[in-house]
Protein backbone atom coordinates (compact mmCIF):
# COMPACT_ATOMS: atom_id res chain seq x y z
CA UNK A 1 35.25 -9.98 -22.71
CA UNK A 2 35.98 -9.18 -19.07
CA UNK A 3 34.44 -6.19 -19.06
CA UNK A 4 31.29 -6.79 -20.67
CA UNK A 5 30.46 -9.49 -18.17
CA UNK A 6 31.39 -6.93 -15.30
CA UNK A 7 29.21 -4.62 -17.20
CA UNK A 8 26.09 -7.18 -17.58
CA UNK A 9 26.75 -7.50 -13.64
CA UNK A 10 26.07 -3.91 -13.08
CA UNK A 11 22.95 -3.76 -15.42
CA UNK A 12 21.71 -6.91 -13.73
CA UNK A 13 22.30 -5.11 -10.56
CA UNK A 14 20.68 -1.76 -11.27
CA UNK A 15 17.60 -3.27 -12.79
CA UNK A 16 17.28 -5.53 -9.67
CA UNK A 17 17.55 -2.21 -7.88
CA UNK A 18 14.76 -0.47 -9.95
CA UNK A 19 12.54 -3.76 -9.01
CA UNK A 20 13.73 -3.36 -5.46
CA UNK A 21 12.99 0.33 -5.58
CA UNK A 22 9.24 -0.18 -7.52
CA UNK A 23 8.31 -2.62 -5.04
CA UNK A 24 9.25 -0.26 -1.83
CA UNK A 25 7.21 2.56 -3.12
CA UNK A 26 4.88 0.28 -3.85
CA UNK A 27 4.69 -1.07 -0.12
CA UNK A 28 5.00 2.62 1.51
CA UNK A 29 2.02 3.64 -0.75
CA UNK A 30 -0.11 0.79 0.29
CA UNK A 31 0.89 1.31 3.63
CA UNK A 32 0.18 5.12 3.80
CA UNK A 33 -3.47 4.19 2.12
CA UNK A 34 -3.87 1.72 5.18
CA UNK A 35 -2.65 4.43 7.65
CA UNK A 36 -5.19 7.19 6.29
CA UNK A 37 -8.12 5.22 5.62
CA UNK A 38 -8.00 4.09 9.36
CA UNK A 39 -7.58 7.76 10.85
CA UNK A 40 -10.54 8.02 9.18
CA UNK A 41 -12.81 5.73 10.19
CA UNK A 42 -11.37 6.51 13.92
CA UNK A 43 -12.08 9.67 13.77
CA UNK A 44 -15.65 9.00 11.96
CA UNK A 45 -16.85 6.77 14.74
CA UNK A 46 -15.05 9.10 17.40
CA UNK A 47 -17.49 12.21 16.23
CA UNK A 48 -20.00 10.29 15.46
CA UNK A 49 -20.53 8.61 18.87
CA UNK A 50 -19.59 12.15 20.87
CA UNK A 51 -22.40 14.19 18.61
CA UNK A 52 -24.94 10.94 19.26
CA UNK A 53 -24.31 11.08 22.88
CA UNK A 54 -24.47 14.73 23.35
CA UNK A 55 -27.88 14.27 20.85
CA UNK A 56 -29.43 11.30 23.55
CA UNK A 57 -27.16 12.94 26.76
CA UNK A 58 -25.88 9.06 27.06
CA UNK A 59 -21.98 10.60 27.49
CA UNK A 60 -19.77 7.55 26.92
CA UNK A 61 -22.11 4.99 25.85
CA UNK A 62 -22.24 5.45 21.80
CA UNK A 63 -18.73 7.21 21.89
CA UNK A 64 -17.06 4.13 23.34
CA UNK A 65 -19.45 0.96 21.05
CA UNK A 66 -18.50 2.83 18.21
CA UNK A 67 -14.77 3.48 18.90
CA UNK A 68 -14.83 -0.66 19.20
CA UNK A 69 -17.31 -1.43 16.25
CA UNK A 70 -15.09 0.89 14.52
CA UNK A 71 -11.97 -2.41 14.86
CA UNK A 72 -13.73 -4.45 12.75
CA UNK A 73 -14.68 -2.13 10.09
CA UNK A 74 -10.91 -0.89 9.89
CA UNK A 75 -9.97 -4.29 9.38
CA UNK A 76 -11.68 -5.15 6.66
CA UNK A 77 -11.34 -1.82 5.35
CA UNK A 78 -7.17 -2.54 5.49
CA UNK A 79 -7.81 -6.19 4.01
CA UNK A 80 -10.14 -4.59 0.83
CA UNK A 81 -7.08 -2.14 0.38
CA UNK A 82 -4.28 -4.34 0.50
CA UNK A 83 -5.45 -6.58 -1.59
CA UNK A 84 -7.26 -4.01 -4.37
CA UNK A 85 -3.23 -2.92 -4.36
CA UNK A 86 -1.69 -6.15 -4.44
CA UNK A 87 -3.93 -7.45 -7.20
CA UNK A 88 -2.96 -4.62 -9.23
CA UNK A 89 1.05 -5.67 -8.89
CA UNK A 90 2.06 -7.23 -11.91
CA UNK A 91 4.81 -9.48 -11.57
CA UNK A 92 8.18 -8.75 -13.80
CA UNK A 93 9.02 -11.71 -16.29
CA UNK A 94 12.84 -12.12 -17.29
CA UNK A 95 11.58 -12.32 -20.99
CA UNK A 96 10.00 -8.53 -20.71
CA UNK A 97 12.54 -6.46 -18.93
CA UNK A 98 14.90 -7.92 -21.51
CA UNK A 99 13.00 -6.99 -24.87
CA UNK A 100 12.45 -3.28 -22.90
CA UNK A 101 16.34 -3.33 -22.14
CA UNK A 102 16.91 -3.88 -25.71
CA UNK A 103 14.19 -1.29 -26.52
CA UNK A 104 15.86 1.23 -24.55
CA UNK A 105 19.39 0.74 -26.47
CA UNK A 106 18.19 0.56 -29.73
CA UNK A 107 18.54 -2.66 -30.82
């Protein structure tokens, strides 16, 4: 009797660990979508203000308002993301990791 309970203990513990471990890749994937979809929107208004002002010969003027209009954008950009991601999370029910724990040993 003893050592099933210390053996539920250890299953409870290693599927809190897969949860645990789910939800941190989760959050680093998100993250790393954030992080590249802002490099590129940088560096979009970056060469896009340096070719415009080389096009008009107005040096910093359109590299610099787009380098700030380009805050805004990012931000929504990162709130669209993060929450396309976060609406796809589907949270984990007591009732369904046990019938796929029983799944998983046959019974």
């Amino acid at each position: 009797m003893i050592y099933l309970r210390a053996m539920s203990q250890t299953d409870d513990q290693q599927k809190n660990d897969r949860v645990q471990r789910a939800f941190n890749l989760t959050l680093a994937a998100v993250a790393g979508q954030v992080g590249c979809l802002t490099l590129v929107v940088i560096f979009i208004a970056l060469f896009g203000g340096l070719w415009l002002d080389n096009y008009l010969q107005t040096r910093p003027l359109f590299t610099i308002l787009f380098l700030v209009g380009s805050i805004p954008v990012t931000l929504v950009a990162m709130f669209w993301v993060v929450r396309k991601a976060t609406a796809q999370i589907k949270p984990v029910s007591e009732d369904s990791t046990d019938s796929q724990e029983e799944a998983d040993r046959g019974k």
